[in-house]
Protein backbone atom coordinates (compact mmCIF):
# COMPACT_ATOMS: atom_id res chain seq x y z
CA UNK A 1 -0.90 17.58 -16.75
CA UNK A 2 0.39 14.58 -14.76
CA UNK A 3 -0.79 12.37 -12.13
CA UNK A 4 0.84 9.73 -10.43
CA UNK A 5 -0.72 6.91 -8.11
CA UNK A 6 1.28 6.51 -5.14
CA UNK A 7 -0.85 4.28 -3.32
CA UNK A 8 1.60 1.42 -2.47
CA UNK A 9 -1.43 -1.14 -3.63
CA UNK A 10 -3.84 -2.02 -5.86
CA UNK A 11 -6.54 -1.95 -3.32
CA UNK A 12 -8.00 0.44 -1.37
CA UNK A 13 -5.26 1.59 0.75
CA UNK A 14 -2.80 4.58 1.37
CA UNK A 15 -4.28 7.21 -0.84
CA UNK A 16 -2.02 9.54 -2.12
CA UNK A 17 -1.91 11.27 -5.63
CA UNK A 18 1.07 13.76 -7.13
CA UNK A 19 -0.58 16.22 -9.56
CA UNK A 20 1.87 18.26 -11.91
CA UNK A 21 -0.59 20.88 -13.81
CA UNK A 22 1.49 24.15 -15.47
CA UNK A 23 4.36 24.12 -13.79
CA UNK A 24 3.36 23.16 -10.00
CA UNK A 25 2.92 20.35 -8.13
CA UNK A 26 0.53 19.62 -5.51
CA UNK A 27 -0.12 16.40 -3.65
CA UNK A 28 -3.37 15.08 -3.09
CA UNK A 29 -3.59 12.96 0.24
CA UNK A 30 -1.20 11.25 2.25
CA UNK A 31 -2.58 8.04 3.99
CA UNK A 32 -1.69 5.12 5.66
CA UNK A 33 -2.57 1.76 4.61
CA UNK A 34 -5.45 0.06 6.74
CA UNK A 35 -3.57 -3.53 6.25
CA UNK A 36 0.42 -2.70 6.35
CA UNK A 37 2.06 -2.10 9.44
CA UNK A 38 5.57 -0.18 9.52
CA UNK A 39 7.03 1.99 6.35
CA UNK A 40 4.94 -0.31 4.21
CA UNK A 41 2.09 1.02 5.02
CA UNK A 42 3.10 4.42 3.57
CA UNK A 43 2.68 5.94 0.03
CA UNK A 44 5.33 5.42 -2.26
CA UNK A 45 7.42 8.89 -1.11
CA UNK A 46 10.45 7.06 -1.14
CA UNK A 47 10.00 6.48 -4.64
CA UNK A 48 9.72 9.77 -6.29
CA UNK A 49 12.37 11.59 -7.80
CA UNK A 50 13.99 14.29 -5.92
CA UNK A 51 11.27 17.24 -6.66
CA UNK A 52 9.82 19.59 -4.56
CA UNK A 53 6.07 20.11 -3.61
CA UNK A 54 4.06 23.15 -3.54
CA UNK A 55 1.12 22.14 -1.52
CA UNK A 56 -0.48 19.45 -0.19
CA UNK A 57 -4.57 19.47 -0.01
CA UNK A 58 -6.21 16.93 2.71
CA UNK A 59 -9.69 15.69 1.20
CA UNK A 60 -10.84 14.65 4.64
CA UNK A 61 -9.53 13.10 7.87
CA UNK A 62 -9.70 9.75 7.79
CA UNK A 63 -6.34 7.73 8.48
CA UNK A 64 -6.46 5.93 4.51
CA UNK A 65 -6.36 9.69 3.57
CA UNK A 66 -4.44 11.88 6.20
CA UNK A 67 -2.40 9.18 8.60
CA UNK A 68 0.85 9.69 6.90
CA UNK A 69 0.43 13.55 6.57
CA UNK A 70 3.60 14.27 9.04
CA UNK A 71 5.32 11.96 6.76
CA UNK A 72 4.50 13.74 3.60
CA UNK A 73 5.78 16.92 5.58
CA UNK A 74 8.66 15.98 6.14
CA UNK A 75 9.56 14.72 2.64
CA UNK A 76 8.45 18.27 0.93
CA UNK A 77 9.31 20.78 3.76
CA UNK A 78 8.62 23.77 1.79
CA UNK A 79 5.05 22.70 0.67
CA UNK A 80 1.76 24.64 2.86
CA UNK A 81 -1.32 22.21 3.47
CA UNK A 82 -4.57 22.71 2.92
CA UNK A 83 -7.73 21.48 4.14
CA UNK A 84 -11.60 22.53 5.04
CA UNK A 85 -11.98 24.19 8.40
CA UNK A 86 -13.83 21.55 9.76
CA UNK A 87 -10.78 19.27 8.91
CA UNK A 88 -8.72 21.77 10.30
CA UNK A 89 -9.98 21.27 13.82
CA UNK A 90 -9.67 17.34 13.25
CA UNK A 91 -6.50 16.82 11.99
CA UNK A 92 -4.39 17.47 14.94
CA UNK A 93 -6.44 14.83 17.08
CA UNK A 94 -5.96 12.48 14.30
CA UNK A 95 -2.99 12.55 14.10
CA UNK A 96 -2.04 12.59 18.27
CA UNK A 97 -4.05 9.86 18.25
CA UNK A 98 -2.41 7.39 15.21
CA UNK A 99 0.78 8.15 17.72
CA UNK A 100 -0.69 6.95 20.98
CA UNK A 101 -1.97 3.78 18.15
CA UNK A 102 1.76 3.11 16.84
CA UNK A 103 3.28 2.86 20.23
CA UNK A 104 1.69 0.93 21.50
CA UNK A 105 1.89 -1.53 18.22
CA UNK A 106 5.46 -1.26 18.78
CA UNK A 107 4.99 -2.46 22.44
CA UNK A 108 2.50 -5.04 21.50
CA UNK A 109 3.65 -6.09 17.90
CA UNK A 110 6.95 -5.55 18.11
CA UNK A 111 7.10 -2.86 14.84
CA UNK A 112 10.42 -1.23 15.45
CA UNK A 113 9.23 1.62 13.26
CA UNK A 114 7.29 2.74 14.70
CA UNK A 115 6.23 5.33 16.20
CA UNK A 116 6.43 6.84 12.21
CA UNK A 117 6.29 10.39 13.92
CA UNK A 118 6.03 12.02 17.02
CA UNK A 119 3.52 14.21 19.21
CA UNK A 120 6.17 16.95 19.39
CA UNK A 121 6.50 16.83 15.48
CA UNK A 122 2.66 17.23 14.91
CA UNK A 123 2.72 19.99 17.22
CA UNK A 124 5.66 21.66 15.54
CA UNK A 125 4.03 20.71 12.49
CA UNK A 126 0.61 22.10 12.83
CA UNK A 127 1.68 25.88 12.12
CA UNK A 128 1.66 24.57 8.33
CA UNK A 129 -1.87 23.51 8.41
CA UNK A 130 -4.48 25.88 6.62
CA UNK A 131 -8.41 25.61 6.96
CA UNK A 132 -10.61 27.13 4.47
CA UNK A 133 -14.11 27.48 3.80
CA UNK A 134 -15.78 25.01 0.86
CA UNK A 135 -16.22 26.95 -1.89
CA UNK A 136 -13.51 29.65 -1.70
CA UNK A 137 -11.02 29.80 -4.33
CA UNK A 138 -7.43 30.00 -3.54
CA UNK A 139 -3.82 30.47 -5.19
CA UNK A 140 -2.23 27.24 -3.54
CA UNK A 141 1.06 27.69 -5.23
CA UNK A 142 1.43 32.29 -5.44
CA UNK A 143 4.63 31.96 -2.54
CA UNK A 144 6.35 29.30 -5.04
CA UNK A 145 8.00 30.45 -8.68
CA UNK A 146 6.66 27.85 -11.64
CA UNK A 147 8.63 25.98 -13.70
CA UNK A 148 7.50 27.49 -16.06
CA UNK A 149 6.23 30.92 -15.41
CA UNK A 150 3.01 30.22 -15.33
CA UNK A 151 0.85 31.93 -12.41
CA UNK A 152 -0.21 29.64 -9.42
CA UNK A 153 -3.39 27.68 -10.57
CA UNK A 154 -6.35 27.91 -7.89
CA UNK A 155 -7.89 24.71 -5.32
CA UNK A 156 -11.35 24.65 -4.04
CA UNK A 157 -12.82 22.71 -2.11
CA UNK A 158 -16.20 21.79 -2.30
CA UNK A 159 -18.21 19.40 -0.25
CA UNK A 160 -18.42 15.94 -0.47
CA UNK A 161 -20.67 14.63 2.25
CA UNK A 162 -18.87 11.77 3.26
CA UNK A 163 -17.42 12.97 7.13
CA UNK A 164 -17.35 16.07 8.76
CA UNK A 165 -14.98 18.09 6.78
CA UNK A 166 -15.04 15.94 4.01
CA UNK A 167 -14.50 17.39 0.43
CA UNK A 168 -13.82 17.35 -3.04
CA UNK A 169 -11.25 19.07 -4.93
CA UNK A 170 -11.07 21.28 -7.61
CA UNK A 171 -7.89 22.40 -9.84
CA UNK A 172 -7.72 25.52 -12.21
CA UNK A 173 -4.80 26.33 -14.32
CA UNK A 174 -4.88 28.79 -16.77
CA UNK A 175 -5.62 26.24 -19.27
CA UNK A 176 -6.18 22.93 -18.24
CA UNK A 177 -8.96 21.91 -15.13
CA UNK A 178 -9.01 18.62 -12.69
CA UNK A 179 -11.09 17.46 -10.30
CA UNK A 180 -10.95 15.13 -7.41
CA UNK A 181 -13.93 13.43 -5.69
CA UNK A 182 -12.23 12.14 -2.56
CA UNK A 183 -14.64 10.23 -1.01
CA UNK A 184 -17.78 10.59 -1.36
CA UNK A 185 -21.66 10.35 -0.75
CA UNK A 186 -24.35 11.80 -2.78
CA UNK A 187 -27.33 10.70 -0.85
CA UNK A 188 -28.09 12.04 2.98
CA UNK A 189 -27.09 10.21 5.94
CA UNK A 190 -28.73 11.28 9.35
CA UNK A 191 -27.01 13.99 10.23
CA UNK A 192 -24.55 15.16 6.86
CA UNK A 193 -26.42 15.96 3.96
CA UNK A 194 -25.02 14.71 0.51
CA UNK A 195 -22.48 16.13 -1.29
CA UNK A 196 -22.26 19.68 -3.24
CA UNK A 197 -20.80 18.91 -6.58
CA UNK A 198 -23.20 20.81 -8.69
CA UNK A 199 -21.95 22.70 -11.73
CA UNK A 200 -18.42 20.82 -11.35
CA UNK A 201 -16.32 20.81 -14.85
CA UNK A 202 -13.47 19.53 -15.48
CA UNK A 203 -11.36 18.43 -18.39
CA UNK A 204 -9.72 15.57 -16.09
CA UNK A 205 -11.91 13.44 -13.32
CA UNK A 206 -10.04 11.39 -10.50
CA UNK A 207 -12.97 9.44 -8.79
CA UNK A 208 -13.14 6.89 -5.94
CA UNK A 209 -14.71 3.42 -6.84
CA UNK A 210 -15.55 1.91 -3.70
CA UNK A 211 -18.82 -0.01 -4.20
CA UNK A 212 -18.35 -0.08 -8.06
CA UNK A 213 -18.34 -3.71 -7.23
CA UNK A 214 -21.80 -4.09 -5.63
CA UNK A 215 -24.96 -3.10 -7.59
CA UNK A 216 -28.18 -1.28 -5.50
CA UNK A 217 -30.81 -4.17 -4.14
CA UNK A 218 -33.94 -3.04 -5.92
CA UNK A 219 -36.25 -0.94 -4.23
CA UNK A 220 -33.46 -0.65 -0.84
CA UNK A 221 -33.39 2.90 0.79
CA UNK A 222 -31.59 3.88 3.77
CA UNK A 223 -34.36 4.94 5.50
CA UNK A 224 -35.54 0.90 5.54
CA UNK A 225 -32.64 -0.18 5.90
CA UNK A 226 -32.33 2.17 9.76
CA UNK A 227 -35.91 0.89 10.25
CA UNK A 228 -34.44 -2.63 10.21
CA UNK A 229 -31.75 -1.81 12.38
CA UNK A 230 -33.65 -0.72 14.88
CA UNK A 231 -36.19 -3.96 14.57
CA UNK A 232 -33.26 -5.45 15.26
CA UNK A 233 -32.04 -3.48 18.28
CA UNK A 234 -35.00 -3.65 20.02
CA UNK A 235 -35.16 -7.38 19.30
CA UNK A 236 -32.40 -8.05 20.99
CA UNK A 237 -32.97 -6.19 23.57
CA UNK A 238 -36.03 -7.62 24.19
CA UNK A 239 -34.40 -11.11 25.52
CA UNK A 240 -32.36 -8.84 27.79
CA UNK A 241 -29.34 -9.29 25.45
CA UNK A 242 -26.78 -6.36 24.75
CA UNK A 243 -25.76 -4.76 21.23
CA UNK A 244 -22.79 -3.94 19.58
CA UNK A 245 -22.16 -1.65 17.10
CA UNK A 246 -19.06 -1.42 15.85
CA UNK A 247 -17.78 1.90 14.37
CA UNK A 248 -15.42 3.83 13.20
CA UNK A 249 -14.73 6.72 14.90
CA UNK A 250 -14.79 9.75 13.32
CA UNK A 251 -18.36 9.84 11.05
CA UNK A 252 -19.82 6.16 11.53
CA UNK A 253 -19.54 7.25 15.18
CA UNK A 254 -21.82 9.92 15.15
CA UNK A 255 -24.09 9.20 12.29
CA UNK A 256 -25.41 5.82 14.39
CA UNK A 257 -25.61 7.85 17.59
CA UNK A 258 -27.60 10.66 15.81
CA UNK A 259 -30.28 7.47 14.64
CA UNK A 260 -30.07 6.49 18.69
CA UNK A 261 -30.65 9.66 19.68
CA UNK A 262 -33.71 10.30 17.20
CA UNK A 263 -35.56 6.87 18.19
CA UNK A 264 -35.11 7.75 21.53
CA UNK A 265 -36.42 10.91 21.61
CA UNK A 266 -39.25 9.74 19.20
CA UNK A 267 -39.77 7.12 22.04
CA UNK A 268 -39.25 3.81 19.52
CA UNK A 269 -35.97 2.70 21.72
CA UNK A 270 -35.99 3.18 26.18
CA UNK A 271 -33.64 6.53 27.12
CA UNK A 272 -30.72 4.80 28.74
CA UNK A 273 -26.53 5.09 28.58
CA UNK A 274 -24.89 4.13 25.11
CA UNK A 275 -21.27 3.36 25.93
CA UNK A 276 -18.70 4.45 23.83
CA UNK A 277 -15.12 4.78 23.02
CA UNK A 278 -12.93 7.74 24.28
CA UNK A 279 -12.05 9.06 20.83
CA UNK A 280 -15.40 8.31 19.17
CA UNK A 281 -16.46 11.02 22.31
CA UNK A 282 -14.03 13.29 20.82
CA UNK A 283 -15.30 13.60 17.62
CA UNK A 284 -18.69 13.32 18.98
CA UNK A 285 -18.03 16.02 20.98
CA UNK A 286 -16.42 18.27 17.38
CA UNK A 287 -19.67 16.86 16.06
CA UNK A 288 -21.82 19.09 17.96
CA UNK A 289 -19.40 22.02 18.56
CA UNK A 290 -19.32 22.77 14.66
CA UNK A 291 -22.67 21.59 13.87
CA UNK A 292 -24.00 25.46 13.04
CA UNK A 293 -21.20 25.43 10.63
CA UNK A 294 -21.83 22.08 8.83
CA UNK A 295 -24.29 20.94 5.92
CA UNK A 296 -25.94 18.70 7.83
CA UNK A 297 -30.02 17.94 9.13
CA UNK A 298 -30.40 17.98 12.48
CA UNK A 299 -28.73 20.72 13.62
CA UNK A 300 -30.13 21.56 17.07
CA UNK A 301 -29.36 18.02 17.79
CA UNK A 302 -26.63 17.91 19.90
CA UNK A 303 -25.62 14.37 20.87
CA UNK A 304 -23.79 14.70 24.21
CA UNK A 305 -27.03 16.20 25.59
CA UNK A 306 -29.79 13.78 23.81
CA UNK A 307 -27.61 10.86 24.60
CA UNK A 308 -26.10 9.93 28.26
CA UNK A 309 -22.94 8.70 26.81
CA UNK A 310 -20.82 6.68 28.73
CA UNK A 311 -17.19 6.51 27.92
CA UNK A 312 -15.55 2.62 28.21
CA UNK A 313 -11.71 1.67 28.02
CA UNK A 314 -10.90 -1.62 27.20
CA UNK A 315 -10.49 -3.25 30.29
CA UNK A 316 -13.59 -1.37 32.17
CA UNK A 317 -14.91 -3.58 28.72
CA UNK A 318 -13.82 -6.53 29.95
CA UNK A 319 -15.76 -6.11 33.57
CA UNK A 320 -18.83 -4.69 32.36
CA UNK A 321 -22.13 -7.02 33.53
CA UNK A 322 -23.42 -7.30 29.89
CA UNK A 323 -27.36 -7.81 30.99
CA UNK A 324 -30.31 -5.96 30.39
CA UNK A 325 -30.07 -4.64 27.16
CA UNK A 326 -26.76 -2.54 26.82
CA UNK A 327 -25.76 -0.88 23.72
CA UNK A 328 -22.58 -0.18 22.89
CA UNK A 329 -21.16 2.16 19.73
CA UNK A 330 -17.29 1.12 20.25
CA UNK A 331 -14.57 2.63 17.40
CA UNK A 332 -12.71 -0.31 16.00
CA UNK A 333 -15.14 -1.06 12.87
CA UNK A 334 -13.36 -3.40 11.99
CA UNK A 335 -13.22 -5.40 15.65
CA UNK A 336 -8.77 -4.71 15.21
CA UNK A 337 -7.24 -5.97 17.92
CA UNK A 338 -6.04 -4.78 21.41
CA UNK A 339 -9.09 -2.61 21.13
CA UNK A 340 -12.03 -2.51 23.38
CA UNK A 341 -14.96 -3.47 20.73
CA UNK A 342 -12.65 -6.61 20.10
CA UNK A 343 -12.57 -7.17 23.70
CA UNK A 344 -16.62 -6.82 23.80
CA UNK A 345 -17.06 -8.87 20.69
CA UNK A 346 -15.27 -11.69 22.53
CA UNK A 347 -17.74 -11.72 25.29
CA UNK A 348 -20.84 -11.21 23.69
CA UNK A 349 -20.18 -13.59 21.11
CA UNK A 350 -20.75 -16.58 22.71
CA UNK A 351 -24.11 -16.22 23.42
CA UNK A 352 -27.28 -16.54 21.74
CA UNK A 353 -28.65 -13.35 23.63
CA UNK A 354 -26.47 -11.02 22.40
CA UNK A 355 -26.18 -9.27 19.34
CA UNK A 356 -23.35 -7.49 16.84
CA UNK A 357 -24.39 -5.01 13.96
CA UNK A 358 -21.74 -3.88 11.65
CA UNK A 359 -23.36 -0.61 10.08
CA UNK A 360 -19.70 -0.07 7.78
CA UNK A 361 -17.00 -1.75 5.96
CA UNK A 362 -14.77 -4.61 7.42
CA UNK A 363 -12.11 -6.28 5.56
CA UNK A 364 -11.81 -10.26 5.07
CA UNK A 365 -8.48 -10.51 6.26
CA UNK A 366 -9.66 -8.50 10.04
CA UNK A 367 -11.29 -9.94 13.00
CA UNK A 368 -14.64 -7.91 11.87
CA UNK A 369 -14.21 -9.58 8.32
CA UNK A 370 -13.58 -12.89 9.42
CA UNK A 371 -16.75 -12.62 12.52
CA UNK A 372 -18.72 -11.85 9.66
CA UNK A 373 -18.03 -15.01 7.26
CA UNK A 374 -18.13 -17.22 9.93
CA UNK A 375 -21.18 -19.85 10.19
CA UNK A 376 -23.20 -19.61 13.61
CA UNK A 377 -22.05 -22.74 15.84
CA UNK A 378 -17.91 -23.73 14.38
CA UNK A 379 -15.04 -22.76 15.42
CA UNK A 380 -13.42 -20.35 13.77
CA UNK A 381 -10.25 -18.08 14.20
CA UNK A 382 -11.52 -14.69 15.69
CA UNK A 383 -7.58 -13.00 16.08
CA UNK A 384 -4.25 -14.41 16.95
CA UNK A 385 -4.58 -12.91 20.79
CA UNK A 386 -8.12 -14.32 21.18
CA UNK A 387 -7.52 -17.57 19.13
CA UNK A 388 -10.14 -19.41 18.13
CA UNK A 389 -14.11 -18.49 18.96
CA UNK A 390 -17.54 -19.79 18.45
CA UNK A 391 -20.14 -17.66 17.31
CA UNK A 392 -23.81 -18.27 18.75
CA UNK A 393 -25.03 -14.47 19.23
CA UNK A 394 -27.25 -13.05 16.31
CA UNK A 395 -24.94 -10.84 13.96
CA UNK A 396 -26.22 -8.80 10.74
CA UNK A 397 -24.57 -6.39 8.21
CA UNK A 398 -26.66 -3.20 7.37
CA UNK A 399 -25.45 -0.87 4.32
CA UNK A 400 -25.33 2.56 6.00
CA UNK A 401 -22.89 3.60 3.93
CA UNK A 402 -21.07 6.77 3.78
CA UNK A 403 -19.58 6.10 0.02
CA UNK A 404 -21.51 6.82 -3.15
CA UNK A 405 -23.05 4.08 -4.62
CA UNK A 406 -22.02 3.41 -8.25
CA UNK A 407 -24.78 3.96 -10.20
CA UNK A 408 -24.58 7.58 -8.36
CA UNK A 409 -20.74 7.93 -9.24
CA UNK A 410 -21.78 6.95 -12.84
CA UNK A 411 -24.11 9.48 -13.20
CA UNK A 412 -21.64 12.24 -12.03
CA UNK A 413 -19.41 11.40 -14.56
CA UNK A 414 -22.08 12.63 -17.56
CA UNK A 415 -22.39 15.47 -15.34
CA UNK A 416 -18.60 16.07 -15.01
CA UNK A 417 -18.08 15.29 -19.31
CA UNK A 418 -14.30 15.30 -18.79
CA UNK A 419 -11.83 13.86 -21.30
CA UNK A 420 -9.97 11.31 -19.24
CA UNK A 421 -11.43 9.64 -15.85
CA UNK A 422 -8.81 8.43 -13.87
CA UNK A 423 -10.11 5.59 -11.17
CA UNK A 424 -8.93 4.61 -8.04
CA UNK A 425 -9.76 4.06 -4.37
CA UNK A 426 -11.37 0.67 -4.97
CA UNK A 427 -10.41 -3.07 -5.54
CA UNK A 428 -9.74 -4.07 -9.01
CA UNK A 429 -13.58 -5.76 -9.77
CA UNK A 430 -14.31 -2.46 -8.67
CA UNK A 431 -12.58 -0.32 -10.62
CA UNK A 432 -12.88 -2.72 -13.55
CA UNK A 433 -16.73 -2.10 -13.27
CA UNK A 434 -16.58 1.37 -13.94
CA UNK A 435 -14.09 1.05 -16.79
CA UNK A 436 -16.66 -0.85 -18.68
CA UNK A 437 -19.96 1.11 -17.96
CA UNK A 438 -17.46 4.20 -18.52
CA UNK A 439 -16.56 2.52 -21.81
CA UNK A 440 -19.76 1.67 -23.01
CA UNK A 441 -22.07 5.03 -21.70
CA UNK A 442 -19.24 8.05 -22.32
CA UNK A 443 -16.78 6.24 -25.23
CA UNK A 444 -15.37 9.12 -26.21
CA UNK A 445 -13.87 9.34 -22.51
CA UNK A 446 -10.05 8.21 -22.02
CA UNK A 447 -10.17 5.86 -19.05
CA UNK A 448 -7.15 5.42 -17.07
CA UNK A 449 -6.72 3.13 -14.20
CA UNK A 450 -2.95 3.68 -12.96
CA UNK A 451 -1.36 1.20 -10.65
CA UNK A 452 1.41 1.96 -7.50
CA UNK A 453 3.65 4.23 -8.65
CA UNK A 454 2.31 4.94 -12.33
CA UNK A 455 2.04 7.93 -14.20
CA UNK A 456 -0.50 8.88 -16.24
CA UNK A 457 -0.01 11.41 -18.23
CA UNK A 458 -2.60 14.14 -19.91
């Protein structure tokens, strides 16, 4: 068995992983990176030798994990892909969408590149995709002759909790058995129950690290941590200022409008419109369409009929009065650019009404990450097109998290027992983390933590 990192950094960025087990190959991703523009921001393809792939398996749609899928295609045109169902009825608006995205960048950046592929080549595309239920076995490699006449090995996916769609996924040769966590979360969030990895075995273990670098607050749950939220919320609202919560759009999205929804119908927060951005609707609206199909609490909750959801571009963002209490759940968690939550964080930011929440991730190096470190009151530099800002609304972080946290991902691995761990999707302290408490719990494991473009071999 062989696996080879072809995530173009060291960070968290465009995850992609080739798998060689008995004969067949089968690619495990194929993502952009969040902080490269252009053909940088691609796996390393381009690299490989000239071999052929059998098929390629989608963990889940979010753009780190499934923007340069058209890409991949292209490189190995004989390979079938494979994803759940639910991602099967994602993908294609994905991927429409990180068009529309890259032309304008090349419009507004002035990235030659791009557009890295075309509406007309998803569409043409799309015959190749394959949706399957979690926990069904299948022969992802029967229509392809092995190397070395072994029979196709088998995939399953199994549920990982993390989005809609999201999953694990498991490898079965005739002798030798992998698994791969994708991302995911163990505990419930409001609407997607945790992960089903029970009973998983495997002799090899590829497992995200994302939080490996940040330990649990004692005695924090997420059900506190919602309650302060909406303290929050309502505090804000209270001195007639608005709120803004930025999100991503597919999961983030809907998990913070399913905690709106609930308080309003439990009567803690007024009924009124939440504003929102076209493509969080979208997936809002997938959300609720597949909802009888998903593992997931709530399921008679249907948020475009608990929620009067309003749908904001950004320059209806940039006209909006911003008085009496407004919320707004806007996709751009991060606050990029050229995007209407940037627009709206420009506005409300300036005064000491207002309010913005970050309820996920945002990079240092973004407009989000940089909002965040910057001290109430100074200037600081918000984005090159809005220059330089000065924060005086009120602005908190709160861990609603849809990634395991470590001491969770730490556990699984007793569960798991494999022989060799292989880390990745995390930051070196992170992954470094789980080398050592790997090291020091399980030491007869092999740990392996390859970097871009290295093979590790099993």
């Amino acid at each position: 068995m062989r696996l080879t990192n072809l995530n173009p950094d060291r960070n968290i960025g465009a995850s992609a992983w080739l798998l060689e087990i008995e004969g067949h190959r089968l690619l495990l991703d194929a993502g952009t990176h969040p902080k490269r523009d252009g053909r940088e921001s691609l796996p390393l393809f381009d690299d490989l030798p000239p071999v052929e792939v059998d098929a390629i398996a989608v963990s889940h749609c979010h753009h780190d994990h499934v923007g340069s899928l058209p890409v991949a295609m292209r490189r190995f045109p004989r390979a079938h892909v494979l994803m759940t169902e639910l991602s099967y009825f994602l993908v294609e608006r994905v991927l429409h969408n990180s068009v529309n995205v890259m032309r304008r960048q090349r419009e507004e950046l002035r990235i030659p590149e791009y557009p890295l592929y075309t509406h007309s080549e998803v569409d043409e595309m799309a015959p190749r995709f394959q949706g399957f239920r979690y926990d069904r076995e299948v022969e992802w490699a029967a229509h392809h002759k092995s190397r070395t006449g072994a029979r196709s090995p088998t995939l399953e996916f199994r549920d990982a909790g993390h989005t809609l769609g999201a999953a694990g996924v498991m490898v079965r040769g005739g002798r030798e058995t992998f698994f791969y966590t994708g991302d995911v979360s163990f505990r419930d969030q409001t609407l997607l129950r945790g992960a089903r990895f029970d009973g998983v075995e495997a002799e090899v273990l590829l497992m995200e690290t994302t939080r490996g670098d940040r330990a649990v607050p004692p005695g924090f749950t997420r059900e506190a941590e919602a309650e302060r939220l909406l303290g929050c919320i309502r505090a804000a609202q209270r001195r007639r200022g608005s709120v803004l919560l930025p999100t991503f759009a597919l999961g983030r999205t809907q998990e913070i409008l399913g905690l709106l929804a609930l308080w309003m119908r439990e009567g803690e927060l007024r009924e009124q419109p939440v504003y929102i951005g076209g493509l969080g609707r979208v997936f809002t609206e997938i959300y609720d369409l597949e909802s009888h199909r998903a593992n997931r609490n709530h399921t008679n909750l249907l948020l475009h009929e608990a929620l009067e959801l309003v749908v904001l571009d950004r320059d209806q963002c940039g006209r909006l009065p911003l008085g009496r209490g407004k919320l707004f759940v806007m996709t751009a968690g991060m606050l990029t650019e050229n995007t209407a939550a940037h627009a709206l964080a420009v506005r409300l930011m300036g005064e000491a009404r207002h309010a913005i929440f970050f309820v996920g991730y945002a990079d240092p190096d973004t407009p989000g990450g940089r909002l965040k470190a910057a001290p109430p009151g100074e200037p600081f530099l918000f984005s090159p097109s809005a220059g330089e800002q000065v924060r005086h609304c009120e602005l908190d972080d709160f861990d609603l998290t849809a990634h395991a946290n470590r001491d969770d991902l730490l556990e699984f691995v007793g569960q798991v027992n494999p022989r060799v761990v292989v880390l990745g999707h995390g930051d070196d302290e992170a992954r470094a983390w789980f080398a050592g408490e790997i090291g020091k719990r399980h030491p007869r494991i092999r740990v392996c933590v390859p970097g871009p473009g290295e093979t590790v071999e099993m």
